[in-house]
Protein backbone atom coordinates (compact mmCIF):
# COMPACT_ATOMS: atom_id res chain seq x y z
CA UNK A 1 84.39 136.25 103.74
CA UNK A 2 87.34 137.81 102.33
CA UNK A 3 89.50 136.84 99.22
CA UNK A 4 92.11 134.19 99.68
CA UNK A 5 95.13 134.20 97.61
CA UNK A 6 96.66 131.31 96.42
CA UNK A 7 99.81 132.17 98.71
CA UNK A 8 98.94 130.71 102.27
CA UNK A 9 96.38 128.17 100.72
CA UNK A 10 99.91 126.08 99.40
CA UNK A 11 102.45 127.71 102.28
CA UNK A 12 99.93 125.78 104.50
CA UNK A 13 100.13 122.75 102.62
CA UNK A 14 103.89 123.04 102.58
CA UNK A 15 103.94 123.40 106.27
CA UNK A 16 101.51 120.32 106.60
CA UNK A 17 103.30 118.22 104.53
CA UNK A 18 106.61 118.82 106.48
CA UNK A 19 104.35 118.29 109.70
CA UNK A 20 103.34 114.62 108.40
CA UNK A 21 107.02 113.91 107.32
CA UNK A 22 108.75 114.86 110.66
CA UNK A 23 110.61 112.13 113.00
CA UNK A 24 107.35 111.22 115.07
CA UNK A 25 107.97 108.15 117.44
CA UNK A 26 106.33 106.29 120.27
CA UNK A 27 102.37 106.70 121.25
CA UNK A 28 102.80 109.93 119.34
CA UNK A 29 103.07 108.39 115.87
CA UNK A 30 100.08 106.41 116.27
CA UNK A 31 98.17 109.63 117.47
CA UNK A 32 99.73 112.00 114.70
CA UNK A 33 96.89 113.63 112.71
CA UNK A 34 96.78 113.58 108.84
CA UNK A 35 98.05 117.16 108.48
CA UNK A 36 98.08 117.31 105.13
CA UNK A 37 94.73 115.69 104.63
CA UNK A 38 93.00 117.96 106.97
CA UNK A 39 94.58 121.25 105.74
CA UNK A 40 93.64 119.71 102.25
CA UNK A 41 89.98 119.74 103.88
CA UNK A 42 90.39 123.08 105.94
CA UNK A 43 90.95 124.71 102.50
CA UNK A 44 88.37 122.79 100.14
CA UNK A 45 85.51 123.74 102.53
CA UNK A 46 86.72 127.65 102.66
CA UNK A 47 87.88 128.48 99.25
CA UNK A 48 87.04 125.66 97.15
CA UNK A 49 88.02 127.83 93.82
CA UNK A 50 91.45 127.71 95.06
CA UNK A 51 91.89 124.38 96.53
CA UNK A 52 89.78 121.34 95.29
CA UNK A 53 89.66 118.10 94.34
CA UNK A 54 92.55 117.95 91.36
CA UNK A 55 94.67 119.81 94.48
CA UNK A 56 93.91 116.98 96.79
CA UNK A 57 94.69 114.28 94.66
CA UNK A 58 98.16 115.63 93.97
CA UNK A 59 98.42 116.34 97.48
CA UNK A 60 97.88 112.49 98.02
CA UNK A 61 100.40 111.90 95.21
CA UNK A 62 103.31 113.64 97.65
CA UNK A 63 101.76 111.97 100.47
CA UNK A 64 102.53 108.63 98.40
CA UNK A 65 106.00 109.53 97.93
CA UNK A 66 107.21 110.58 101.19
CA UNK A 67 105.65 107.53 103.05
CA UNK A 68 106.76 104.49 100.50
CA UNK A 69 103.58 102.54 100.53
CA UNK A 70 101.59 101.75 98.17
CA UNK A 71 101.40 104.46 95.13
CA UNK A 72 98.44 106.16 94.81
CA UNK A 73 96.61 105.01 98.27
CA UNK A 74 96.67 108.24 99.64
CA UNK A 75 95.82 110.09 96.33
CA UNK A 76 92.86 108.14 96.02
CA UNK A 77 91.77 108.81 99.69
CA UNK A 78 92.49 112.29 99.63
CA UNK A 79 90.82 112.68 96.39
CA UNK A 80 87.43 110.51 97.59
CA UNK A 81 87.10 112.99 100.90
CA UNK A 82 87.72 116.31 99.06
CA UNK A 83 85.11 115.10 96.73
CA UNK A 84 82.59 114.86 99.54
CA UNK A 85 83.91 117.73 101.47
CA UNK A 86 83.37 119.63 97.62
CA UNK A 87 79.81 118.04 97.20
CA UNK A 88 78.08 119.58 100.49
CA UNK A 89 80.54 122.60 100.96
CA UNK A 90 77.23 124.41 100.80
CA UNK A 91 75.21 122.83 102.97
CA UNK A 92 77.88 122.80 105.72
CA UNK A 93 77.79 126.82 105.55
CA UNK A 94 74.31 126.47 107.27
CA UNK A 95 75.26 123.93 110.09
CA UNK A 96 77.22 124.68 113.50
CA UNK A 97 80.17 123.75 114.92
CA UNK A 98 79.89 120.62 115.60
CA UNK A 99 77.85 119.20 112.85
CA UNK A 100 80.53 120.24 111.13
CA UNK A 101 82.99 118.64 113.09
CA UNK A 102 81.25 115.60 113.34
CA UNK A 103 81.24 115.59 108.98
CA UNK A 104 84.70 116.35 109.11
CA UNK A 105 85.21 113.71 111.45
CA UNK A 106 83.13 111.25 108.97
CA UNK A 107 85.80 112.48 105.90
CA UNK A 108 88.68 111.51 108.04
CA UNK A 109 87.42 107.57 108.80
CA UNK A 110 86.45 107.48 105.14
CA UNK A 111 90.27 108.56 104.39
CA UNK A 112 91.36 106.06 106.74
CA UNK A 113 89.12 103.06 105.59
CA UNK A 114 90.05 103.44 102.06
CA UNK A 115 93.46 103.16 102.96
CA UNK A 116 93.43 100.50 105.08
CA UNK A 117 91.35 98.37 102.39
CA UNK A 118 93.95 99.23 99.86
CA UNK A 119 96.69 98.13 102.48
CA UNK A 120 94.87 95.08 102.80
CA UNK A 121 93.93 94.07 99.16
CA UNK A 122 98.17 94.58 98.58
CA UNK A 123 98.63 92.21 101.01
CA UNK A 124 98.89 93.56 104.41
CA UNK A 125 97.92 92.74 107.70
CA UNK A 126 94.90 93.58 109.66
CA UNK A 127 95.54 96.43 112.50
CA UNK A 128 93.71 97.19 115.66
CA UNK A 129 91.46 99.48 117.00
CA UNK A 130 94.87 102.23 117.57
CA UNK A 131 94.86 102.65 113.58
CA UNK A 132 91.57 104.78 113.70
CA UNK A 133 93.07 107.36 116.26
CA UNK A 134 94.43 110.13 113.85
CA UNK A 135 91.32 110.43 113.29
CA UNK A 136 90.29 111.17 116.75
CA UNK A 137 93.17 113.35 117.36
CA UNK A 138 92.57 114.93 114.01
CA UNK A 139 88.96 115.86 114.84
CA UNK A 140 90.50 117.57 118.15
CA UNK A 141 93.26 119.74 115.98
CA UNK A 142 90.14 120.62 113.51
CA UNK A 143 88.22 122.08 116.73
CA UNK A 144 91.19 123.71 118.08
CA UNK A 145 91.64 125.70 114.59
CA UNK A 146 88.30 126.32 114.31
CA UNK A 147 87.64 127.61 117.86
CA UNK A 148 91.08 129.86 117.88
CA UNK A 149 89.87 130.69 114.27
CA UNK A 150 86.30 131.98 115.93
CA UNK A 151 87.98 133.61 118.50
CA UNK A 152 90.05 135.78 116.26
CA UNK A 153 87.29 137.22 114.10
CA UNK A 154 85.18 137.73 117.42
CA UNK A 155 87.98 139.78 118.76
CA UNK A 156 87.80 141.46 114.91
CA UNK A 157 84.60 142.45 114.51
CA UNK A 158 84.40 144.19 118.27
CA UNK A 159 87.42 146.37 116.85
């Protein structure tokens, strides 16, 4: 694995952040993926000396901003699944694709539920089954970077 500066690890979260904040509307706002949250996760898992749990949580803390909720719901969240995506970094070196999908899949609801119990505890209002799909569409951008990722160092090492 090669070096990563600290360049692209925050151009990326730049980019994501300005991702989340566009002017999404219709059926694709309630499919838009956490972009922020899973580049926050894309980077914790590959260079966790550059990008960890202190970078989440202020991640979370612009999140907070630029959406107007509740301050500090999506620090905490984003902070609670870099923690776990920090704790078996390790581990998830030795298992495949989709084990690792399906754990990055697992961080995303986790992200999700803790919001939603914080937007409930302040008062909101229960929401239906369509608030958990970021998380499926997230999942599907996570495999799409990680299989276009794949296919770039395949095409690498037969160089």
């Amino acid at each position: 694995m090669s070096a990563t500066s600290l360049k692209p690890v925050y151009l990326s979260l730049l980019v994501a952040l300005l991702m989340q904040i566009l002017p999404w509307s219709g059926s694709l706002l309630t499919i838009r993926p956490e972009f922020l949250l899973l580049t926050v996760l894309y980077w914790t898992l590959r260079a966790p000396h550059l990008c960890n749990i202190g970078t989440a949580w202020f991640a979370g803390l612009m999140m907070d901003l630029v959406s107007g909720g509740l301050f500090g719901q999506f620090a905490l969240a984003y902070s609670a699944a870099s923690f776990f995506a920090v704790s078996y970094q390790r581990r998830l070196a030795l298992f495949n694709i989709w084990q690792q999908a399906g754990y990055v899949f697992l961080l995303l609801l986790l992200s999700q539920v803790i919001t939603l119990v914080l937007k409930l505890f302040s008062g909101g209002e229960l929401p239906g089954w369509q608030y958990f799909l970021p998380s499926v569409s997230g999942i599907l951008l996570w495999q799409f970077v990680t299989f276009s990722r794949l296919r770039i160092d395949s095409r690498s090492d037969q160089a």
